[in-house]
N, C-alpha and C. Protein backbone atom coordinates (compact mmCIF):
# COMPACT_ATOMS: atom_id res chain seq x y z
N UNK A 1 -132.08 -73.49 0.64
CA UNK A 1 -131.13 -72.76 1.46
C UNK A 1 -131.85 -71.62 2.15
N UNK A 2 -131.72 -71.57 3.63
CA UNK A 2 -132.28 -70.27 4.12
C UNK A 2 -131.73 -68.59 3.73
N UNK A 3 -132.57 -68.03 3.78
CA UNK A 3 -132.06 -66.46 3.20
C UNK A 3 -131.27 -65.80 4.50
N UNK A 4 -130.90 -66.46 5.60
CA UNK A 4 -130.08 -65.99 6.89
C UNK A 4 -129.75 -67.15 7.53
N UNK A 5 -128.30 -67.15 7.77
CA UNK A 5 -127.61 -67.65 9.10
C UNK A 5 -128.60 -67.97 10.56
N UNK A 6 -128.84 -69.37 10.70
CA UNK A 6 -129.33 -69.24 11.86
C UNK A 6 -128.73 -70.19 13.10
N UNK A 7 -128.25 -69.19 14.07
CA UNK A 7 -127.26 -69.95 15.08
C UNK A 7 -128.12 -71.16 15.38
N UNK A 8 -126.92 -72.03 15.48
CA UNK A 8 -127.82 -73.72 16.10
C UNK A 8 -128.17 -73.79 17.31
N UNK A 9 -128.89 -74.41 17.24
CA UNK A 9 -129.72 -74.76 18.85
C UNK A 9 -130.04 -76.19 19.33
N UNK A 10 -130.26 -76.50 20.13
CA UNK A 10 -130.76 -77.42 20.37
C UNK A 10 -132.52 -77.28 21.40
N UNK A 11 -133.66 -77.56 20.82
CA UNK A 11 -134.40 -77.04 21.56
C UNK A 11 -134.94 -78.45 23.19
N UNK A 12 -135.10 -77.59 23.93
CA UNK A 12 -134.81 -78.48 25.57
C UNK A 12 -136.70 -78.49 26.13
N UNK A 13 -137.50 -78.03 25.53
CA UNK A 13 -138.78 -78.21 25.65
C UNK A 13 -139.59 -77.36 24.76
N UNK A 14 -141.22 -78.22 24.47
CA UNK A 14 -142.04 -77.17 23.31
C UNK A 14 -143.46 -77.51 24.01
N UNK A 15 -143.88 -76.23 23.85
CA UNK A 15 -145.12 -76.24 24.34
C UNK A 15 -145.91 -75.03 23.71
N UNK A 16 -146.76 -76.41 22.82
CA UNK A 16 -147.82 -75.78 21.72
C UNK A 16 -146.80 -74.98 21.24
N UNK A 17 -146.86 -73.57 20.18
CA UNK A 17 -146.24 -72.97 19.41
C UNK A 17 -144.97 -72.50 19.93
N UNK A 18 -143.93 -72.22 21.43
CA UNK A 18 -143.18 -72.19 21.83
C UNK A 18 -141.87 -73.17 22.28
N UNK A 19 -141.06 -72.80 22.14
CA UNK A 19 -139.73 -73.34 22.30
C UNK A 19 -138.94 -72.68 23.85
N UNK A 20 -138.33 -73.67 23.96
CA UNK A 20 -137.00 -73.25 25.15
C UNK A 20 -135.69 -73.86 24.27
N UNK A 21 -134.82 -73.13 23.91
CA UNK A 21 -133.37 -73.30 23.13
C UNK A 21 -132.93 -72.90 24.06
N UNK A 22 -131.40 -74.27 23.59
CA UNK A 22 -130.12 -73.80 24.23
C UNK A 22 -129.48 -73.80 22.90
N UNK A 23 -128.74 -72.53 23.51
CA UNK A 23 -127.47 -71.77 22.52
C UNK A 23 -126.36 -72.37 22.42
N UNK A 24 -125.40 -72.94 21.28
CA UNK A 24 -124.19 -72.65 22.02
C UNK A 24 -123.43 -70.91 22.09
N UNK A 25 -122.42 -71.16 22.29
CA UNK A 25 -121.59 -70.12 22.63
C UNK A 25 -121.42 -69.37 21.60
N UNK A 26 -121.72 -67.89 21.23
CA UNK A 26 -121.47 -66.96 20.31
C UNK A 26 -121.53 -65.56 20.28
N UNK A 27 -121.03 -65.07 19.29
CA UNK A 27 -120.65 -63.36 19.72
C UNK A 27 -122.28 -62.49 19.56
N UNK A 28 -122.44 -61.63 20.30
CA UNK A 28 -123.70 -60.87 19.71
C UNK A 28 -122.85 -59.28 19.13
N UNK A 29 -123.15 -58.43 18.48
CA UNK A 29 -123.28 -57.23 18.11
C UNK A 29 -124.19 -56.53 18.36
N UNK A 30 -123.83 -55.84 19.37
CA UNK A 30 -125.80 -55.23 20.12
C UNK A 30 -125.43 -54.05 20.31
N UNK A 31 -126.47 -53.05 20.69
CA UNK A 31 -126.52 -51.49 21.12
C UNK A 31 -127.32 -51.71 22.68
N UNK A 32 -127.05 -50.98 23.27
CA UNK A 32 -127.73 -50.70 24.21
C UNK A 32 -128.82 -49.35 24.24
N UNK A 33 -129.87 -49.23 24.41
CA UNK A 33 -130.62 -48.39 24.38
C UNK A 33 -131.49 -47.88 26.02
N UNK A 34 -131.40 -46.76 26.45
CA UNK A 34 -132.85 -46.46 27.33
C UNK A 34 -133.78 -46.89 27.40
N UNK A 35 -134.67 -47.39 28.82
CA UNK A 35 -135.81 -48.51 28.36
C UNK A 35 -136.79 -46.59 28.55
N UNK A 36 -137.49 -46.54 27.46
CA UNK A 36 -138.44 -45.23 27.20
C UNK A 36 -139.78 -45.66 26.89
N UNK A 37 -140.57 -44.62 26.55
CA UNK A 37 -141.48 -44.80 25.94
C UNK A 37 -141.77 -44.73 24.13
N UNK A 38 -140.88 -43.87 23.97
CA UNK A 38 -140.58 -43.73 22.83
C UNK A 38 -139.83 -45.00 21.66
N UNK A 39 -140.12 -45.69 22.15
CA UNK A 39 -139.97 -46.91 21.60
C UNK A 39 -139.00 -47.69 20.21
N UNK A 40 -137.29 -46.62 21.38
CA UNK A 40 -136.65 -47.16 20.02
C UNK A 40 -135.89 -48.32 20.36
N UNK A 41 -135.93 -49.33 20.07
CA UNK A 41 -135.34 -50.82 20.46
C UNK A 41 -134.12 -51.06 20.06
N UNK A 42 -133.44 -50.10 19.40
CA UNK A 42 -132.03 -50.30 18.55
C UNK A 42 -131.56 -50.76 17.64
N UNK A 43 -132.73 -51.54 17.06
CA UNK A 43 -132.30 -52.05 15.85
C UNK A 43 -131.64 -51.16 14.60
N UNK A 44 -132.30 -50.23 14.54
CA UNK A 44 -131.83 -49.37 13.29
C UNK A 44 -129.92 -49.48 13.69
N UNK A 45 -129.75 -49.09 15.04
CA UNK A 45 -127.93 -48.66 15.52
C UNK A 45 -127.40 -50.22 15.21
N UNK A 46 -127.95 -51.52 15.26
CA UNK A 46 -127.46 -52.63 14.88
C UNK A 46 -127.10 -52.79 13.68
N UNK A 47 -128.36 -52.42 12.77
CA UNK A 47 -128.42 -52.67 11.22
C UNK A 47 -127.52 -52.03 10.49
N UNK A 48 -127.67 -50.84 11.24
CA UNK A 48 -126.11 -49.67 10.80
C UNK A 48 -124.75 -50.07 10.45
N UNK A 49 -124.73 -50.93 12.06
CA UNK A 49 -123.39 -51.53 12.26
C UNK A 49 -123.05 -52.56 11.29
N UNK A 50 -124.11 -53.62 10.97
CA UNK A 50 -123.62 -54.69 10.36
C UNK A 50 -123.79 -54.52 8.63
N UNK A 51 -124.48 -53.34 8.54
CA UNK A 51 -124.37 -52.93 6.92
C UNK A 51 -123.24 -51.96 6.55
N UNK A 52 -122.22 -51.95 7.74
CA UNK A 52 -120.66 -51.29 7.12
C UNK A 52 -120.51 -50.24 7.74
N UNK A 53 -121.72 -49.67 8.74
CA UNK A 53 -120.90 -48.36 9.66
C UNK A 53 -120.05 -48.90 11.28
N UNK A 54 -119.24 -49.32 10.71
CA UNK A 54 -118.50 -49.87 11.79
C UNK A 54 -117.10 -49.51 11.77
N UNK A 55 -116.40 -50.00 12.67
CA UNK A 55 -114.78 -49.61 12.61
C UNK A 55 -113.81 -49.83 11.25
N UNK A 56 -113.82 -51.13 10.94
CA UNK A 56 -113.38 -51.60 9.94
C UNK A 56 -114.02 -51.28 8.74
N UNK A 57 -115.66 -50.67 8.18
CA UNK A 57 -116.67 -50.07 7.48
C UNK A 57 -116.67 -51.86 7.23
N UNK A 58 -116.79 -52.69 7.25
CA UNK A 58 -117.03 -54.11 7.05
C UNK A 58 -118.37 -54.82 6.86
N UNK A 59 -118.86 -55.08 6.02
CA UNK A 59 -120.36 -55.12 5.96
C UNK A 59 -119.93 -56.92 6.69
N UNK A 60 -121.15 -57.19 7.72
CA UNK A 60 -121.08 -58.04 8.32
C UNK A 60 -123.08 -58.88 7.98
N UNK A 61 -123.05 -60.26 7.72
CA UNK A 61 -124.17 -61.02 6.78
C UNK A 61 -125.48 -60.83 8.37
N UNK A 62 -126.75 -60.50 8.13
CA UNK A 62 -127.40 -61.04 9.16
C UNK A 62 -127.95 -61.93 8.97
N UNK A 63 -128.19 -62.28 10.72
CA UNK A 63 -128.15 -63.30 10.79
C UNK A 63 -129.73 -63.60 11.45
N UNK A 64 -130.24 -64.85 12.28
CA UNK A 64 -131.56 -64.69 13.21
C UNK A 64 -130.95 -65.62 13.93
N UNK A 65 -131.48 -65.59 15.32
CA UNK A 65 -132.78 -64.82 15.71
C UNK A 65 -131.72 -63.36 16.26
N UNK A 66 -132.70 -62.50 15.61
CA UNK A 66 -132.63 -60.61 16.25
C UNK A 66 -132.93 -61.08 17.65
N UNK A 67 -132.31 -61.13 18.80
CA UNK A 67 -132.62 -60.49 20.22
C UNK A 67 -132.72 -59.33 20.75
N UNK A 68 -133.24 -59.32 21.98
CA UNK A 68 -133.96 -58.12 22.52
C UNK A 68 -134.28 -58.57 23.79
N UNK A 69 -133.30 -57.77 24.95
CA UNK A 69 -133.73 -58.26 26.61
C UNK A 69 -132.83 -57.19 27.42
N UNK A 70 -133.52 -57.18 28.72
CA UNK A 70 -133.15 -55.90 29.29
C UNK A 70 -132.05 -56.35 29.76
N UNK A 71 -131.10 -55.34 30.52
CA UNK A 71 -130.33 -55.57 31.23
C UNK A 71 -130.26 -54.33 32.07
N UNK A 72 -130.06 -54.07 33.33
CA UNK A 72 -129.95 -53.02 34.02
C UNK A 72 -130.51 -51.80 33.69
N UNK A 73 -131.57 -52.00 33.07
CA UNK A 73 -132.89 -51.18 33.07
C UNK A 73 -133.05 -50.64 31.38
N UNK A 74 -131.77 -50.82 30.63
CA UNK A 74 -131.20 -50.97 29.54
C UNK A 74 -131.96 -51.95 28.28
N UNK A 75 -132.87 -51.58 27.35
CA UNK A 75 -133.04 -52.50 26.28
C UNK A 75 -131.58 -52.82 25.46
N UNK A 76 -131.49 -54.46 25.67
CA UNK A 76 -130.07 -54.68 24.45
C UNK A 76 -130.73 -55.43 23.46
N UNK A 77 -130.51 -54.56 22.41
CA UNK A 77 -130.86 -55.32 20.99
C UNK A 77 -129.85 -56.00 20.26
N UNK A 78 -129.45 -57.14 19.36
CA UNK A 78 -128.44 -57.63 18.72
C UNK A 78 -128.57 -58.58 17.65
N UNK A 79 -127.54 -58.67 17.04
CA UNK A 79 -127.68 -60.04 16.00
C UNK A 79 -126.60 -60.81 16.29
N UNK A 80 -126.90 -61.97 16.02
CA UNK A 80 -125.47 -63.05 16.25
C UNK A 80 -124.47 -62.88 15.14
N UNK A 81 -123.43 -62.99 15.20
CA UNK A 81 -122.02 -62.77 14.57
C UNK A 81 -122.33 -63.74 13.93
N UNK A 82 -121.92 -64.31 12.35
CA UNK A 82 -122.71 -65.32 11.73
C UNK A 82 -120.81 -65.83 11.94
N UNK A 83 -121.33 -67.15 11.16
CA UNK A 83 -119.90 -68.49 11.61
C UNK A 83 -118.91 -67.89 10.67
């Protein structure tokens, strides 16, 4: 049994040690962060969230793959909402 939830995929090409996955459809839980130099990626404000500092205080299971991609100049870090 794996020690984390890992959303399914289907992978659509591999080349040598890399993959191209398709996702299906699922929730992320992410922070948005400043793209800086100071190099904080958000994970800690994720881990926060899903170890019970959240609305509900709800400890929520992680999961992989952790993402990480910009958006409007914005690092978004996240974990997938497990099933």
């Amino acid at each position: 049994m794996a020690l984390y939830e890992t959303i399914k995929y289907k992978v659509i090409e591999e080349e040598g040690s890399c993959e191209i996955r398709e996702y299906e459809d699922i929730l992320l839980a992410s922070t948005k962060t400043k793209m800086n130099s100071s190099m904080d990626s958000g994970f800690g404000n994720v881990f926060n969230y899903i170890s019970g500092n959240n609305k509900e205080r709800q400890k929520i299971s992680m999961t992989t793959p952790v993402v990480s991609y910009e958006e409007q100049d914005r690092l978004v870090t996240g974990f997938y909402v497990p099933s």
